[in-house]
Protein backbone atom coordinates (compact mmCIF):
# COMPACT_ATOMS: atom_id res chain seq x y z
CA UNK A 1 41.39 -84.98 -29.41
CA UNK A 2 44.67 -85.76 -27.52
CA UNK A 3 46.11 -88.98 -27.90
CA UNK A 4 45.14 -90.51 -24.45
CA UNK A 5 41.54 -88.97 -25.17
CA UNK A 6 39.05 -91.78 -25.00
CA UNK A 7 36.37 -92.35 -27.94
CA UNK A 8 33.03 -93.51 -26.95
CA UNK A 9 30.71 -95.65 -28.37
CA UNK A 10 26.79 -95.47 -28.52
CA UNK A 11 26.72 -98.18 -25.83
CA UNK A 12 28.99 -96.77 -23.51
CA UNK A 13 27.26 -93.46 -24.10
CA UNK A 14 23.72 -94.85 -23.41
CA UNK A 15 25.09 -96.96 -20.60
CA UNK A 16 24.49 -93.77 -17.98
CA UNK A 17 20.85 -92.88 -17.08
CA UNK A 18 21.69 -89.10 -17.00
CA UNK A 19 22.91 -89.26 -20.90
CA UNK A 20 20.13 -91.31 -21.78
CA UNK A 21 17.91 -88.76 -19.92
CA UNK A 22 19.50 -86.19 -21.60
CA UNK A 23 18.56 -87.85 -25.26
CA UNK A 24 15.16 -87.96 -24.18
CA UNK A 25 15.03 -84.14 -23.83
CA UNK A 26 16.79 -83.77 -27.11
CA UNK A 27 14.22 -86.07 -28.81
CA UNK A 28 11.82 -83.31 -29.18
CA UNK A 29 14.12 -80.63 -30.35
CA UNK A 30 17.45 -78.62 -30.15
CA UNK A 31 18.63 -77.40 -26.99
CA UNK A 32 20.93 -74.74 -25.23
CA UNK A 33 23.01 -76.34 -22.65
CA UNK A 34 21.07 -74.01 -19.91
CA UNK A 35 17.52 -75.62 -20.72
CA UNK A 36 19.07 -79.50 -20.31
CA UNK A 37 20.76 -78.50 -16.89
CA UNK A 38 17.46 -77.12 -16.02
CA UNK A 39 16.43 -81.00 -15.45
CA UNK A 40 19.10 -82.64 -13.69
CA UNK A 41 20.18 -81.80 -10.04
CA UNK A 42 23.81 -82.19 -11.06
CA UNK A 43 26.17 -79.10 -12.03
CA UNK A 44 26.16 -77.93 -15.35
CA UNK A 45 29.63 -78.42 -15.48
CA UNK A 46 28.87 -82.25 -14.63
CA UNK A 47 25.90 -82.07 -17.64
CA UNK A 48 28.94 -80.68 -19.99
CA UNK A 49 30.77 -83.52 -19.15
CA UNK A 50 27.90 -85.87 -20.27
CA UNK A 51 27.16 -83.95 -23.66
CA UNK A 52 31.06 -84.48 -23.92
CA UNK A 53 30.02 -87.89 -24.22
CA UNK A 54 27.62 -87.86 -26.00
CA UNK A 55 29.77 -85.64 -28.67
CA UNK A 56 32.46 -88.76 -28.59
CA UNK A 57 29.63 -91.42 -29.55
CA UNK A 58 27.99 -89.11 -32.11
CA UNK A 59 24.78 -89.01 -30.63
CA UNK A 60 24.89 -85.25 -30.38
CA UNK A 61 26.52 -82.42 -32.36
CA UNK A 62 26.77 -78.88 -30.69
CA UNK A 63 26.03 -75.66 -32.16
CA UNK A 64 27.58 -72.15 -30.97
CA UNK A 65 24.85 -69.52 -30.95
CA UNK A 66 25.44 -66.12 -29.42
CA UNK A 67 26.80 -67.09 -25.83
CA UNK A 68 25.54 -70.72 -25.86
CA UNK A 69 26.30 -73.66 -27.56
CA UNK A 70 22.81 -75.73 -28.92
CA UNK A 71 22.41 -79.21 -28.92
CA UNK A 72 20.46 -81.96 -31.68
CA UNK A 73 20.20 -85.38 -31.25
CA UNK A 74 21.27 -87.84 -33.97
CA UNK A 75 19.23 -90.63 -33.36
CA UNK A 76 20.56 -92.50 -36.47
CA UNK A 77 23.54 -93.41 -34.21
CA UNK A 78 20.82 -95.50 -32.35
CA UNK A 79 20.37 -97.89 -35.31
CA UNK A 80 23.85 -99.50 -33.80
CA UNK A 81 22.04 -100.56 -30.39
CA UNK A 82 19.08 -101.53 -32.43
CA UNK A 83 21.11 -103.92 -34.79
CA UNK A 84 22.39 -105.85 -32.13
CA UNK A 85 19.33 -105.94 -30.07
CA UNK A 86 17.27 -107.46 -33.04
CA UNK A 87 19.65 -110.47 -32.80
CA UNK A 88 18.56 -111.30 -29.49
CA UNK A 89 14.74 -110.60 -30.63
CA UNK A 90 15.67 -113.73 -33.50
CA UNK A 91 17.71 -115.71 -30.37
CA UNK A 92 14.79 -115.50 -28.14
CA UNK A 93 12.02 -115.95 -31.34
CA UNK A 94 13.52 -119.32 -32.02
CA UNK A 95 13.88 -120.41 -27.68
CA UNK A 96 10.07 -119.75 -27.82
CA UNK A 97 9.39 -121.66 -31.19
CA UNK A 98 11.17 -124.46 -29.24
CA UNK A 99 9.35 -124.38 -26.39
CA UNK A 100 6.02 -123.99 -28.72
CA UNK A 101 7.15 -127.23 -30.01
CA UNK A 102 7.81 -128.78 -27.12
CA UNK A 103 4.11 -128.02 -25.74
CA UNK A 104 2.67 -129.24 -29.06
CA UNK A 105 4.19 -132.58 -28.83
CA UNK A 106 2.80 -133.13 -25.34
């Protein structure tokens, strides 16, 4: 990586419908590069530029096989996004205890 190269993060990386599309397809197993293209009506060159991405955040790995390069998902990274969403689930578990409260009272 060059030194102006930019690191992603798994929110930046999820942040684009096409990458989160494209972790969707790689939910139910490995892929070549050729069959995720198949699904997008972008360039592959343009889907490269997404896996790059997704590479960055660690969401993906790549695998060279023969001419191709294979794709897996690492869905572990996800336990990041699902961290800091549970502290919204206890924010918004404790507005609605509140307004429980409230109600009770009346």
């Amino acid at each position: 990586m060059t030194p102006l190269a930019v690191k992603y993060d798994v929110f930046q990386a999820i942040a684009d419908p096409t990458r989160r599309h494209v972790l969707q397809l790689l939910a139910s197993s490995d892929k070549p590069i050729s069959l995720i293209s198949e699904n997008f009506s972008i360039s592959r060159t343009a889907v490269v530029k997404h896996l790059k991405i997704l590479e960055q955040a660690e969401l993906v790995s790549a695998q060279k096989k023969g001419r191709e390069k294979i794709y897996t998902l690492h869905a572990e990274k996800l336990k990041e996004i699902e961290d800091w969403l549970q502290y919204f689930d206890l924010f918004w578990d404790n507005k609605l205890a509140q307004l429980q409260s409230i109600f009770e009272e009346d």
